[in-house]
Protein backbone atom coordinates (compact mmCIF):
# COMPACT_ATOMS: atom_id res chain seq x y z
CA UNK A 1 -7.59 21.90 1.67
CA UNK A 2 -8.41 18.17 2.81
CA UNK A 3 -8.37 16.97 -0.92
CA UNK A 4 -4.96 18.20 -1.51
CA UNK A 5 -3.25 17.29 1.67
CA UNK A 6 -5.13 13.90 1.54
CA UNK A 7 -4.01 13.31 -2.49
CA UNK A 8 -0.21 14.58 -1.49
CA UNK A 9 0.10 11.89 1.40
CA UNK A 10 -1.97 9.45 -1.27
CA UNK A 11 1.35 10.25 -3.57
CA UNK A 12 4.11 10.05 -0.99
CA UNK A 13 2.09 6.58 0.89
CA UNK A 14 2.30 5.42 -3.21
CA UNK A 15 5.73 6.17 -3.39
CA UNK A 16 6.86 4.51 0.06
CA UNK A 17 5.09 1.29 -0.87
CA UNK A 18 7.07 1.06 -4.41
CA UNK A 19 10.01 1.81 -3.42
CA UNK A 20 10.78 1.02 0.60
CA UNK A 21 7.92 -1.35 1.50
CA UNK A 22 8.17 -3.58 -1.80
CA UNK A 23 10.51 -5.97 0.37
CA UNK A 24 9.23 -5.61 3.94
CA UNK A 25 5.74 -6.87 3.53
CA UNK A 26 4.15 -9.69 1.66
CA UNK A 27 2.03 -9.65 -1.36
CA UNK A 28 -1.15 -9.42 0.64
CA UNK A 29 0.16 -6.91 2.72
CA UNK A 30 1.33 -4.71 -0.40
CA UNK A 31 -2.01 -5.29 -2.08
CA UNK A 32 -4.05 -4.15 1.21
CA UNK A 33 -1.71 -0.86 1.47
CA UNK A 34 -1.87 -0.07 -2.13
CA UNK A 35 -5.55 -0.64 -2.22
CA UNK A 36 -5.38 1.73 0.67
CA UNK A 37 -3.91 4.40 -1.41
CA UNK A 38 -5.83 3.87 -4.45
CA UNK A 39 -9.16 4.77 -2.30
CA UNK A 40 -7.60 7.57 -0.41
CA UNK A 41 -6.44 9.01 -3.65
CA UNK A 42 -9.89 8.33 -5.07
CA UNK A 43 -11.59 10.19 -2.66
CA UNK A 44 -8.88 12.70 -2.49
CA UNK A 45 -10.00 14.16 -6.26
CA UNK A 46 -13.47 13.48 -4.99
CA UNK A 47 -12.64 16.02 -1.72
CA UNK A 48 -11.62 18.78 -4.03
CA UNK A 49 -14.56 18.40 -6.42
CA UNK A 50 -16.51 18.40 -3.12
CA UNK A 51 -14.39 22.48 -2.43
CA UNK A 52 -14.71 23.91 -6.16
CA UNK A 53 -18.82 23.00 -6.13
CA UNK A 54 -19.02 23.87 -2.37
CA UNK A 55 -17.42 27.21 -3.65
CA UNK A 56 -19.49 28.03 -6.50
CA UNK A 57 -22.82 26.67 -5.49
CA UNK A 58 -22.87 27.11 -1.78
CA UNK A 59 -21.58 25.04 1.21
CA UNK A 60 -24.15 24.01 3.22
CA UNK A 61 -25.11 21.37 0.11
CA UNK A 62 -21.78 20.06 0.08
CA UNK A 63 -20.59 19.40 3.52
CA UNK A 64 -22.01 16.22 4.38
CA UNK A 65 -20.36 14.60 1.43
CA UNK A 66 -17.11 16.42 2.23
CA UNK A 67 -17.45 15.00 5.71
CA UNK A 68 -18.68 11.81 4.88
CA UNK A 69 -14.92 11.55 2.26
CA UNK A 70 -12.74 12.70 5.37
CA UNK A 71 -14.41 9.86 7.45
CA UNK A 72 -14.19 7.62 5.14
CA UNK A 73 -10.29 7.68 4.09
CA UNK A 74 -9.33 7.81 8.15
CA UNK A 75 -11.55 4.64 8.41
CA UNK A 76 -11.18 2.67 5.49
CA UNK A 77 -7.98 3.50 4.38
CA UNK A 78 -6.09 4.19 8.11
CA UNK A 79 -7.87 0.74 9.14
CA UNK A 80 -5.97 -0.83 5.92
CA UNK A 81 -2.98 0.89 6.41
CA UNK A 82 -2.82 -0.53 10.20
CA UNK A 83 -3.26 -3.70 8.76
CA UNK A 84 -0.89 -3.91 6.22
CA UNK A 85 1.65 -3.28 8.64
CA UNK A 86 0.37 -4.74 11.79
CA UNK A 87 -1.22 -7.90 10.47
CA UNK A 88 -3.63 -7.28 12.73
CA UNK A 89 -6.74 -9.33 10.84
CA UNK A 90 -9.45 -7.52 13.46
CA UNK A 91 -8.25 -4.74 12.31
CA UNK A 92 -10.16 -5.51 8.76
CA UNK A 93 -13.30 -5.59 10.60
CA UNK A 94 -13.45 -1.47 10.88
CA UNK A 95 -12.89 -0.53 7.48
CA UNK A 96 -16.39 -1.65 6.30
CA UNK A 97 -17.47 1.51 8.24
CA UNK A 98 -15.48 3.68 6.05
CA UNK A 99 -16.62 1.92 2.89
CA UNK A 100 -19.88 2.97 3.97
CA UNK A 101 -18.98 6.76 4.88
CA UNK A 102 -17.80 6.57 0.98
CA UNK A 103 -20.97 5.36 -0.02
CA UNK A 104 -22.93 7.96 2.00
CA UNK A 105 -20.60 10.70 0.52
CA UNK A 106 -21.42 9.47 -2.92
CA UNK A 107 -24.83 9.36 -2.15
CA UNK A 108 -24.88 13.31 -1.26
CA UNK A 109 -23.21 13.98 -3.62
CA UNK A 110 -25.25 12.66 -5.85
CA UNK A 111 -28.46 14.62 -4.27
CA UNK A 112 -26.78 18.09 -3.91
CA UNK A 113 -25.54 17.64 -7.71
CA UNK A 114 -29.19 16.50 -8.47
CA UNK A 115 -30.25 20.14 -7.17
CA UNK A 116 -27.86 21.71 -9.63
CA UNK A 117 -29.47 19.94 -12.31
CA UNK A 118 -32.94 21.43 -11.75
């Protein structure tokens, strides 16, 4: 459920840049917001590989990197979205924390898919 309702706002947040915030912010601000989206959408498809394995091969090996994905797109990509619109620079200074919830998501994913392989 998190995938999809994370990749759906991924699509509308895409859409509202193009279209209504291609002449309100500034190229760096655009850039930051779409790369915003591009993770969040990223980790969106990750989120519902993260459901059909936790479905077929048991849960409890798949939570942590579900959690770590959800974490991750509120941090880093809700830190970039603030920024983009706030211009807040500080505000850059968070989303290093949700890089690294990605990177501990891929990471367990990585080791529960490793258990599959055995």
């Amino acid at each position: 459920m998190a995938g999809s309702g994370f990749g759906f706002l991924a699509v509308c947040l895409g859409a509202f840049a193009a279209h209504a915030l291609k002449d309100k912010l500034d190229a760096y601000s655009l850039g930051v917001f779409q790369t915003a989206v591009q993770y969040q959408f990223f980790h969106s498809l990750a989120l519902l590989a993260v459901g059909l394995l936790a479905l077929t091969q048991g849960a409890d090996a798949w939570k942590g990197a579900g959690y770590c994905f959800i974490f991750g797109i509120l941090i880093f990509s809700g830190s970039l979205y603030a920024l983009a619109f706030t211009g807040v620079r500080v505000l850059g200074a968070i989303t290093p924390i949700g890089g690294t919830a990605f990177l501990a998501g891929w990471i367990l994913f990585f080791i529960s898919a490793s258990k599959l392989a055995r």
